[in-house]
PDB file of N, CA and C in Angstrom:
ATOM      1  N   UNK A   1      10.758  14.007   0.061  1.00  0.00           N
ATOM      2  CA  UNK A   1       9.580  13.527   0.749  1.00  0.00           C
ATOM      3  C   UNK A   1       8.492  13.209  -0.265  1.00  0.00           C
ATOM      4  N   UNK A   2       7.993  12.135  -0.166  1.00  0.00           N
ATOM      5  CA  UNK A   2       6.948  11.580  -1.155  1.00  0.00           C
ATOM      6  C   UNK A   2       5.869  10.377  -0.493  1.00  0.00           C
ATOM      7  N   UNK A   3       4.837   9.991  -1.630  1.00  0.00           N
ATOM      8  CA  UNK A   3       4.434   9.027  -0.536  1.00  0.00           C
ATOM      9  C   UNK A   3       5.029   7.462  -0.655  1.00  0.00           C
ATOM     10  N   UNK A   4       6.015   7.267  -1.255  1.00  0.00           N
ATOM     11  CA  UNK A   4       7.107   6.328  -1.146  1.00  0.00           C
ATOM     12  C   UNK A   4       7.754   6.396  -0.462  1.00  0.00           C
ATOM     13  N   UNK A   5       8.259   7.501  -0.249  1.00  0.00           N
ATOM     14  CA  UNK A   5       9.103   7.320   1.248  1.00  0.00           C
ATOM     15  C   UNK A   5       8.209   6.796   2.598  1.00  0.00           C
ATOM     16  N   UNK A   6       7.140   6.964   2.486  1.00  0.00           N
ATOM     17  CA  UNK A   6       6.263   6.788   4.105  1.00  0.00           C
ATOM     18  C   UNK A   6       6.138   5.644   3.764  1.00  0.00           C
ATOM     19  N   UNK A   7       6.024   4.522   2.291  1.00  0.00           N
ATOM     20  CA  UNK A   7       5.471   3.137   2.243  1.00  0.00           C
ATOM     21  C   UNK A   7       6.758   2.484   2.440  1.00  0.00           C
ATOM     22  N   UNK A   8       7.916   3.253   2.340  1.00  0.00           N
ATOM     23  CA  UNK A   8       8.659   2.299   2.917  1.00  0.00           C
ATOM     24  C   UNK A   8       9.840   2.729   4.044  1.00  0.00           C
ATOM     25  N   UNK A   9       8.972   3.837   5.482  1.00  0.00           N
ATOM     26  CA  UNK A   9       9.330   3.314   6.527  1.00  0.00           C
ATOM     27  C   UNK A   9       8.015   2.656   6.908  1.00  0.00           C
ATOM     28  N   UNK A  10       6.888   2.724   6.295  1.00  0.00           N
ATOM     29  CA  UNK A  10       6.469   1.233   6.881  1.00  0.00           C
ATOM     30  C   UNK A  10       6.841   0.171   6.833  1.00  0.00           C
ATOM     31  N   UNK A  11       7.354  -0.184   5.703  1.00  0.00           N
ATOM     32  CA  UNK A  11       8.461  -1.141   5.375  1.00  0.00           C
ATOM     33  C   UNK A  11       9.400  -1.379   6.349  1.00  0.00           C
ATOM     34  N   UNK A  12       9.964  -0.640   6.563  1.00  0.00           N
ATOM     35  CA  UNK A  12      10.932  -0.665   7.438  1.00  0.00           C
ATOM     36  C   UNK A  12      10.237  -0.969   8.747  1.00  0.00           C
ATOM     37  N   UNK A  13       9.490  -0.298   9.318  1.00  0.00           N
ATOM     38  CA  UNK A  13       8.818  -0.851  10.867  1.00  0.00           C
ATOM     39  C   UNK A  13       8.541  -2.110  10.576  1.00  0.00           C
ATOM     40  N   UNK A  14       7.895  -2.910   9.305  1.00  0.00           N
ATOM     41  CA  UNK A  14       7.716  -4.282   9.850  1.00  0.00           C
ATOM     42  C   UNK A  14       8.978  -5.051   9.841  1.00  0.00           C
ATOM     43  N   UNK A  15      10.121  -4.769   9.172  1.00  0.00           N
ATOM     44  CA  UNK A  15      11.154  -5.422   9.191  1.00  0.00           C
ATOM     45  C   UNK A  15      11.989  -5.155  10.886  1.00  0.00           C
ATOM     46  N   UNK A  16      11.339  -4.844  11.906  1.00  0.00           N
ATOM     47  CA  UNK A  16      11.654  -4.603  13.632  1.00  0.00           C
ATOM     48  C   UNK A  16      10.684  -5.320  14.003  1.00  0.00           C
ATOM     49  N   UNK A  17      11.185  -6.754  14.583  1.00  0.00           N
ATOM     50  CA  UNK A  17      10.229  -7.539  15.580  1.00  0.00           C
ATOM     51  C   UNK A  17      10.122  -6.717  16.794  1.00  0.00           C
ATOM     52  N   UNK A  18       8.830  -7.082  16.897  1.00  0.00           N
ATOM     53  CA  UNK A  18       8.719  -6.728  18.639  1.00  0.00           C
ATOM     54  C   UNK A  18       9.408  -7.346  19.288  1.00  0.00           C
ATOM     55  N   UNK A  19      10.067  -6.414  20.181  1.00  0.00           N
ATOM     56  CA  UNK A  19      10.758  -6.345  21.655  1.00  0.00           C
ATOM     57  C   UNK A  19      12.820  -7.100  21.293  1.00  0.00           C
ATOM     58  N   UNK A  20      12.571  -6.973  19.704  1.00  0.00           N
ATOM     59  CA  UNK A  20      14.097  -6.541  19.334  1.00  0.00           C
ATOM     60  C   UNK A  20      14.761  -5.347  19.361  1.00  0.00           C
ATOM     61  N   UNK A  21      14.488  -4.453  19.800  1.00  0.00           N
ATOM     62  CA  UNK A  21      15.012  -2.954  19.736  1.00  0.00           C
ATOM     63  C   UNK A  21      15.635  -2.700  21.262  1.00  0.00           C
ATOM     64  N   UNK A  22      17.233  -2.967  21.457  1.00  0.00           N
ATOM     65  CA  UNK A  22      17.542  -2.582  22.444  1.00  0.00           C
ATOM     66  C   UNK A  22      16.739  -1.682  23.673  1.00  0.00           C
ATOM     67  N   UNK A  23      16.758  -0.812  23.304  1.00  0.00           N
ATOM     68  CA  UNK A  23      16.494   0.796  23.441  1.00  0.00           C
ATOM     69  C   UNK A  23      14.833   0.921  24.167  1.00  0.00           C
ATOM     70  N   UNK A  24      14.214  -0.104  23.137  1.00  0.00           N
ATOM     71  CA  UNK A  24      12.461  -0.067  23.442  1.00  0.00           C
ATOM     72  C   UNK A  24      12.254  -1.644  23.160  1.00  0.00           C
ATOM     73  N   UNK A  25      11.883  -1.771  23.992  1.00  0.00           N
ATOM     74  CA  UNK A  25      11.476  -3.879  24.174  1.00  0.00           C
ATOM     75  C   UNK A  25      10.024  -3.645  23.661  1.00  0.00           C
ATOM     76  N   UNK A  26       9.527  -2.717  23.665  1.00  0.00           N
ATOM     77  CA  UNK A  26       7.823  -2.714  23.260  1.00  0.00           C
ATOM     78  C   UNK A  26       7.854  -2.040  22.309  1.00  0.00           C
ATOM     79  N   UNK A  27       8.718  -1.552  21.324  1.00  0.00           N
ATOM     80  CA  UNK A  27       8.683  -1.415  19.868  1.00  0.00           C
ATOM     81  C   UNK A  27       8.683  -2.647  18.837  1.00  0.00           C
ATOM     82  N   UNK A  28       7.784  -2.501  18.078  1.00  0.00           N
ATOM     83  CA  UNK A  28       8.235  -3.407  16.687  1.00  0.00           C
ATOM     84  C   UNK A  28       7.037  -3.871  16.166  1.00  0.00           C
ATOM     85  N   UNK A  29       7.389  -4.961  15.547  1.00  0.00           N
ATOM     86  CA  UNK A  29       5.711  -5.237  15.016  1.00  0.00           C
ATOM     87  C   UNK A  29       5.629  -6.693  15.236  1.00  0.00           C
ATOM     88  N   UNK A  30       4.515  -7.270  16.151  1.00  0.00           N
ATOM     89  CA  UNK A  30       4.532  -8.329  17.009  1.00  0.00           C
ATOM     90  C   UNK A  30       4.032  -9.480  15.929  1.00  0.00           C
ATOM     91  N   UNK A  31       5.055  -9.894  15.149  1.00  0.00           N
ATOM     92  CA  UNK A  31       5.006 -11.195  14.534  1.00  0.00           C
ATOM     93  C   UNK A  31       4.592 -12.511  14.918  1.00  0.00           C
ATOM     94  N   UNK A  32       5.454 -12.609  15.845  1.00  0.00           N
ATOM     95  CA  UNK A  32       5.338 -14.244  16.793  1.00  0.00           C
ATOM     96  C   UNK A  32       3.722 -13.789  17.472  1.00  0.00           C
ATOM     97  N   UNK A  33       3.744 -13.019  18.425  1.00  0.00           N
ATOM     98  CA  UNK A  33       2.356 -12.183  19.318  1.00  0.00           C
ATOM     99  C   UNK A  33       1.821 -12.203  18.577  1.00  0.00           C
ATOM    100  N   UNK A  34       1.201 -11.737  17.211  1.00  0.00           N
ATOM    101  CA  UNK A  34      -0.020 -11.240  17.007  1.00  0.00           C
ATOM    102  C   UNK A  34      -0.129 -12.370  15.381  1.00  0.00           C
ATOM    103  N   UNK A  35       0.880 -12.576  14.687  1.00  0.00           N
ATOM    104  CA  UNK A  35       0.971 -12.697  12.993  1.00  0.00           C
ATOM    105  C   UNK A  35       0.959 -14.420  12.837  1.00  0.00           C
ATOM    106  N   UNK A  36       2.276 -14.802  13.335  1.00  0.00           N
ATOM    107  CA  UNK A  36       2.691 -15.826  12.514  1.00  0.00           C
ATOM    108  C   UNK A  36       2.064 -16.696  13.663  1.00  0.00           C
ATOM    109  N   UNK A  37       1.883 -18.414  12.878  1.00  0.00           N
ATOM    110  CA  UNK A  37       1.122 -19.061  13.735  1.00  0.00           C
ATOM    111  C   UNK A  37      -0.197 -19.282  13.138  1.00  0.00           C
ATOM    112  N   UNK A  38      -1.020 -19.965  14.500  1.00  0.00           N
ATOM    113  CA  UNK A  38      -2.260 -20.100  14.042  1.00  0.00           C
ATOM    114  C   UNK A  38      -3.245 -19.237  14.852  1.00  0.00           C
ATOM    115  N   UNK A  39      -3.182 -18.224  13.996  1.00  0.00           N
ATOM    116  CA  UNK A  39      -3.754 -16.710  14.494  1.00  0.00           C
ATOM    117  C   UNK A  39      -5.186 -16.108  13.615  1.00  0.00           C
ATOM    118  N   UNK A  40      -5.889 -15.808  14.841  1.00  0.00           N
ATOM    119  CA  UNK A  40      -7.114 -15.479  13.773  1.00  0.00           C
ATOM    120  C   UNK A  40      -6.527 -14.156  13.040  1.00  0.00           C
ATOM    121  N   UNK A  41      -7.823 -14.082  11.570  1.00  0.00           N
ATOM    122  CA  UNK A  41      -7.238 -13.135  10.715  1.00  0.00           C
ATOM    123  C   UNK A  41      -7.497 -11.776  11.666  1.00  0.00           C
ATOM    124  N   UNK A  42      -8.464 -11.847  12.118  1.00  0.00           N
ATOM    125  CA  UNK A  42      -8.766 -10.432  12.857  1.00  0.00           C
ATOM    126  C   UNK A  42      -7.917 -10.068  13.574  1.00  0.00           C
ATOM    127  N   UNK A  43      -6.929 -10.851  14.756  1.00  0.00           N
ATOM    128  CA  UNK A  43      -5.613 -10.381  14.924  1.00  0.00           C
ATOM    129  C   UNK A  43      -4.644  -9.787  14.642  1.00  0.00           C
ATOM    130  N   UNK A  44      -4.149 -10.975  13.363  1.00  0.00           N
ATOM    131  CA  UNK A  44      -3.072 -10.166  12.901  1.00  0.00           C
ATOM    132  C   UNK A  44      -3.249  -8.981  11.226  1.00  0.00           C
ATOM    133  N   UNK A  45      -4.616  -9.165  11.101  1.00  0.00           N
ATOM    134  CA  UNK A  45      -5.075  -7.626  10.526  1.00  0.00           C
ATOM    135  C   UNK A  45      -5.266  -6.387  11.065  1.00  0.00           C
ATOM    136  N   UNK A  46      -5.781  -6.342  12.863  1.00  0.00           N
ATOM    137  CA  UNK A  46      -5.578  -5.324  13.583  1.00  0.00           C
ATOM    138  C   UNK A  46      -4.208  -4.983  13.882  1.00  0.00           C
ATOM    139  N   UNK A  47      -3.134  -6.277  14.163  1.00  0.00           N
ATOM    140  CA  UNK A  47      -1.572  -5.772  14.242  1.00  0.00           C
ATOM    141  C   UNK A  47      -0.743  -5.082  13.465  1.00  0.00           C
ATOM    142  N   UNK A  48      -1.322  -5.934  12.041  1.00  0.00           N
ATOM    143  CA  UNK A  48      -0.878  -5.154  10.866  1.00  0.00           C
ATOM    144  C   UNK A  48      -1.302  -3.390  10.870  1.00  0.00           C
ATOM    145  N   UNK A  49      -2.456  -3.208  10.598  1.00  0.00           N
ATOM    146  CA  UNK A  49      -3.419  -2.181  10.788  1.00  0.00           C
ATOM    147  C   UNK A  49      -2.735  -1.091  11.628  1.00  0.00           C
ATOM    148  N   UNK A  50      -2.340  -1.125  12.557  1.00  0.00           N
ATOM    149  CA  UNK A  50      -1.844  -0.805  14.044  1.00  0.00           C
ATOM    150  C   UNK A  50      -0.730  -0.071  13.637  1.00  0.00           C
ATOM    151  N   UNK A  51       0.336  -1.270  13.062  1.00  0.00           N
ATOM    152  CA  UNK A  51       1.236  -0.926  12.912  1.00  0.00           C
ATOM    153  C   UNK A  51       1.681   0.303  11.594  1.00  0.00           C
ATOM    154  N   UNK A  52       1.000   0.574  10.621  1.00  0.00           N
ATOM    155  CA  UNK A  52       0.929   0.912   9.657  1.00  0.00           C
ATOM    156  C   UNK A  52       0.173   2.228  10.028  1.00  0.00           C
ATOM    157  N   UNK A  53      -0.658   2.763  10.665  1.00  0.00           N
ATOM    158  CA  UNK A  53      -1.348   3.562  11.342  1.00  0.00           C
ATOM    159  C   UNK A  53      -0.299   4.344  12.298  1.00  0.00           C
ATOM    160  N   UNK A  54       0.459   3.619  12.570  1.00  0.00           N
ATOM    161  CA  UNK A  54       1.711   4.467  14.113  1.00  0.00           C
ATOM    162  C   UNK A  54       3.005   4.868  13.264  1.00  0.00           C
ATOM    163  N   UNK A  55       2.816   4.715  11.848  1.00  0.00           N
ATOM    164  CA  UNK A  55       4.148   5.293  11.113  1.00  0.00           C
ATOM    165  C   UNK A  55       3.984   6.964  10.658  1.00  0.00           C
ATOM    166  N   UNK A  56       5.147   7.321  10.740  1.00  0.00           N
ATOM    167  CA  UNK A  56       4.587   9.103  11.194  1.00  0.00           C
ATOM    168  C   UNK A  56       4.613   9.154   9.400  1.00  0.00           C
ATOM    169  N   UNK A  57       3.662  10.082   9.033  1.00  0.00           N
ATOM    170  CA  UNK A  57       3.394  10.377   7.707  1.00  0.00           C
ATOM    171  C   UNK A  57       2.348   9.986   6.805  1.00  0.00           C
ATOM    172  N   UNK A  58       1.819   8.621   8.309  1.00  0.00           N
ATOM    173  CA  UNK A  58       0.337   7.984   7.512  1.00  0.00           C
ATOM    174  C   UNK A  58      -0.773   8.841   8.241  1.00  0.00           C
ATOM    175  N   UNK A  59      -1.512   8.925   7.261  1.00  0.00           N
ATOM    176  CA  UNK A  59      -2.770   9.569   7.427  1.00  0.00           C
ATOM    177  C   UNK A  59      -3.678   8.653   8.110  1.00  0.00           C
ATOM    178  N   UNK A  60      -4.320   7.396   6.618  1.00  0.00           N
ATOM    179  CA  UNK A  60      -5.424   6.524   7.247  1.00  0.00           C
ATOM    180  C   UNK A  60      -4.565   5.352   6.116  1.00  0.00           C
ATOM    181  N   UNK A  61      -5.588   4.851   6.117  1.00  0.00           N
ATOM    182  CA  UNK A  61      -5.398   3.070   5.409  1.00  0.00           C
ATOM    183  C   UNK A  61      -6.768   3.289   4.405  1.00  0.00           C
ATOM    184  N   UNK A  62      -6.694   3.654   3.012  1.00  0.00           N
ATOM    185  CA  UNK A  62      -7.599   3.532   2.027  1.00  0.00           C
ATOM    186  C   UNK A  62      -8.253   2.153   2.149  1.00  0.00           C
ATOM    187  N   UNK A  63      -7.429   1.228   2.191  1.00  0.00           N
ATOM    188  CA  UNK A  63      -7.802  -0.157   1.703  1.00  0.00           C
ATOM    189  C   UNK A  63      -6.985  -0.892   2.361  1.00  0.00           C
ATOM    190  N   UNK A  64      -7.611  -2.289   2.834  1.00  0.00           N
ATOM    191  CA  UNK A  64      -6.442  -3.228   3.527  1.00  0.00           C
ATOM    192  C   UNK A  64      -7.064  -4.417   3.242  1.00  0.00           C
ATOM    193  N   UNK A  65      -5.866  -5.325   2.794  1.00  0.00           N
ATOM    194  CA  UNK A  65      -6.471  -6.329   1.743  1.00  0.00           C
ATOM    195  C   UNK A  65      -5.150  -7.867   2.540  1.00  0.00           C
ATOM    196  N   UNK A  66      -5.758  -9.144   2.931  1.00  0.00           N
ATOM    197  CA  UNK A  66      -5.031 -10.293   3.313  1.00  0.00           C
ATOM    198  C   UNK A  66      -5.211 -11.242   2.534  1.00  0.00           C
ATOM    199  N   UNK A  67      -4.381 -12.294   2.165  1.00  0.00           N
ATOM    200  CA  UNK A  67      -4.571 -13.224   1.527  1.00  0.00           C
ATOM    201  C   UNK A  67      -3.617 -14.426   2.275  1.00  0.00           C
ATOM    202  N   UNK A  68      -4.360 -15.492   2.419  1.00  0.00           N
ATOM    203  CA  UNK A  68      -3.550 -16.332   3.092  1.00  0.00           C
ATOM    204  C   UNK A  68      -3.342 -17.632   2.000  1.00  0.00           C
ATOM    205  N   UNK A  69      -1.824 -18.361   1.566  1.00  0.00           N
ATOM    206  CA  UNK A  69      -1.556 -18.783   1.173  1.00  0.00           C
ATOM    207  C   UNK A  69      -1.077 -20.407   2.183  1.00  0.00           C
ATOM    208  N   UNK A  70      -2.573 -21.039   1.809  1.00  0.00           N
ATOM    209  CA  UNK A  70      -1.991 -22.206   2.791  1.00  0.00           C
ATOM    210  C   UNK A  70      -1.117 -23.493   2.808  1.00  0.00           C
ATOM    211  N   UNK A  71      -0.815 -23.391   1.215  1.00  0.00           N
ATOM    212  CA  UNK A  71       0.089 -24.016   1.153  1.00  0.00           C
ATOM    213  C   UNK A  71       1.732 -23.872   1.133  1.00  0.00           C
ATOM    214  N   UNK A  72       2.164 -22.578   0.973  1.00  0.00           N
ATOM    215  CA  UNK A  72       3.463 -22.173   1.887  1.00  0.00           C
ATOM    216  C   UNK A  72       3.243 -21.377   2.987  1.00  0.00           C
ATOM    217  N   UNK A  73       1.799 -21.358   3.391  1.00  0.00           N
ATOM    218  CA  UNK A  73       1.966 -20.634   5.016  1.00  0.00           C
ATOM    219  C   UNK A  73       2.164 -19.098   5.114  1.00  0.00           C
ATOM    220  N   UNK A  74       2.057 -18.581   4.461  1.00  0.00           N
ATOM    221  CA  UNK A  74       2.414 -17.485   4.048  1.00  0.00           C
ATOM    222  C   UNK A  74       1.147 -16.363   3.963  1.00  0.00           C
ATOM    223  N   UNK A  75       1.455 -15.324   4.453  1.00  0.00           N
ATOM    224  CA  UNK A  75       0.065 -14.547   4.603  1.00  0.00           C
ATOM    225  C   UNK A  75       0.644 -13.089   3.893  1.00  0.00           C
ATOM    226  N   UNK A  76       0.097 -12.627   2.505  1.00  0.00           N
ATOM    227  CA  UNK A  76       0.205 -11.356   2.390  1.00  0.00           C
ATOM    228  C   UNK A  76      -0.160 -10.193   2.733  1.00  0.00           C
ATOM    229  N   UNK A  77      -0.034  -9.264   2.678  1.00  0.00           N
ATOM    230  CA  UNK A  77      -0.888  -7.821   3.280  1.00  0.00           C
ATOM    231  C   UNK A  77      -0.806  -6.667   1.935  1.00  0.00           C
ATOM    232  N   UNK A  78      -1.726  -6.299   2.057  1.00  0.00           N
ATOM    233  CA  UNK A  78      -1.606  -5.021   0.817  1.00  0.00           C
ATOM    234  C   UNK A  78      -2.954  -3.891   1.556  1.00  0.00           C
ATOM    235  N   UNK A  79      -2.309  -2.936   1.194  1.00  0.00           N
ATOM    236  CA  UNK A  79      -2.907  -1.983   2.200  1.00  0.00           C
ATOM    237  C   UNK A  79      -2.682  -0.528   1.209  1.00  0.00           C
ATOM    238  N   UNK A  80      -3.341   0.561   1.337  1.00  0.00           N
ATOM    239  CA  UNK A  80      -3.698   1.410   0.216  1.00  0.00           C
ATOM    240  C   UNK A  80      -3.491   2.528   1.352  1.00  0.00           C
ATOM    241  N   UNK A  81      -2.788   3.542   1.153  1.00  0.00           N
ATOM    242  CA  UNK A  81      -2.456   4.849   2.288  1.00  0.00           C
ATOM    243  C   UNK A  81      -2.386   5.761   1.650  1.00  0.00           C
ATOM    244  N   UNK A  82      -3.230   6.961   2.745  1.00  0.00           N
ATOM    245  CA  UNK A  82      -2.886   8.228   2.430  1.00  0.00           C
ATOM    246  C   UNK A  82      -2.158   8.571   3.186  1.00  0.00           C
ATOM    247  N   UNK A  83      -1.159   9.213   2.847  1.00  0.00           N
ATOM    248  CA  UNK A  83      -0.177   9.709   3.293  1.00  0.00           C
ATOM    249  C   UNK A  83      -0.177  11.268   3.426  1.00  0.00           C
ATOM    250  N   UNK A  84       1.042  12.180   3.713  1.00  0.00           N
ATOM    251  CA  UNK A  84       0.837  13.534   4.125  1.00  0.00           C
ATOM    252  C   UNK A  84       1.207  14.235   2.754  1.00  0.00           C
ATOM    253  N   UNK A  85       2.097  13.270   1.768  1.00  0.00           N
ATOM    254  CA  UNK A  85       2.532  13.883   0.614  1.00  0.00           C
ATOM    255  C   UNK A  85       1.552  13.126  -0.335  1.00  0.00           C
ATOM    256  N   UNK A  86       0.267  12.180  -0.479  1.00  0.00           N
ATOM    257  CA  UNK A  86      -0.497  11.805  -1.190  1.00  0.00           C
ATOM    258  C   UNK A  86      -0.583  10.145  -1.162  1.00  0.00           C
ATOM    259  N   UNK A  87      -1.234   9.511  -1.823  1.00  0.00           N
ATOM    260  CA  UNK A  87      -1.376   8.208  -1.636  1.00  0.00           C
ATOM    261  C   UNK A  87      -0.406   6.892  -2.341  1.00  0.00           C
ATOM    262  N   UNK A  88       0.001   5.766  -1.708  1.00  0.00           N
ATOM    263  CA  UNK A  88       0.369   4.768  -2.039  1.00  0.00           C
ATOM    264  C   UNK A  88      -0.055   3.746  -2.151  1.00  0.00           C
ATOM    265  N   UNK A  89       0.853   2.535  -2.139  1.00  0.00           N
ATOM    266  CA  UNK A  89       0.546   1.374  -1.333  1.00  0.00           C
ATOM    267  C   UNK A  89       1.746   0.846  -1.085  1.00  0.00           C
ATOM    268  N   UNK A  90       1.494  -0.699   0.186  1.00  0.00           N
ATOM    269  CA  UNK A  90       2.343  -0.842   0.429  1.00  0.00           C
ATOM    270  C   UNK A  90       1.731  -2.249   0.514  1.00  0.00           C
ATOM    271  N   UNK A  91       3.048  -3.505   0.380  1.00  0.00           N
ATOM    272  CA  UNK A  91       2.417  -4.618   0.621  1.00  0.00           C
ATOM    273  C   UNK A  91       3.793  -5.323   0.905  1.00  0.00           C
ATOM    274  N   UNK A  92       3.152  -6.807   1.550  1.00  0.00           N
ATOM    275  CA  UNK A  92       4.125  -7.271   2.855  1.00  0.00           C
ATOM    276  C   UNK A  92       4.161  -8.607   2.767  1.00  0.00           C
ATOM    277  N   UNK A  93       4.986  -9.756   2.848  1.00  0.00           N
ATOM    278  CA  UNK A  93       4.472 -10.782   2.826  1.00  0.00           C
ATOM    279  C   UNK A  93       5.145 -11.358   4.673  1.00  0.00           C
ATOM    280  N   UNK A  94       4.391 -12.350   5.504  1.00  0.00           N
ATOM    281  CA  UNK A  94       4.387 -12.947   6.462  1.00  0.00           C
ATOM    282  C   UNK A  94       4.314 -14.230   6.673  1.00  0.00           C
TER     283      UNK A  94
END
């Protein structure tokens, strides 16, 4: 247990679209809904946010940082966590 392991089942939760999970249709992290598209940033920074916040082992979010790349469309995320075993980061591209 470390705080690498918690940055990457966050990792792992964003790699589960919403409402792909047999089991739970309202699990995942709402890409199409909230991310990709032409979405305000405040959206899909609260989705992000959200999602990263509901992973068991995160504390808070030190820092949360977007960058949107408009010429491949592409939106990064980098985000700074405390965790229960100490702090990371974790970052994402969309």
């Amino acid at each position: 247990n470390s705080p690498e392991a918690v940055a990457q089942a966050v990792k792992t939760r964003f790699a589960l679209w919403y409402g792909q999970w047999f089991l739970d249709k309202t699990e995942g992290t709402p890409w199409i809904q909230s991310v990709l598209g032409k979405q305000k940033p405040e959206t899909y920074n609260l989705a992000i946010r959200k999602r990263i916040l509901e992973t068991r082992g995160v504390k808070s979010i030190l820092s949360f940082n977007t960058t949107v790349n408009t010429t491949t469309r592409r939106v990064q995320f980098f985000a700074e966590i405390d965790t229960i075993y100490g702090t990371t980061t974790v970052t994402s591209e969309a």
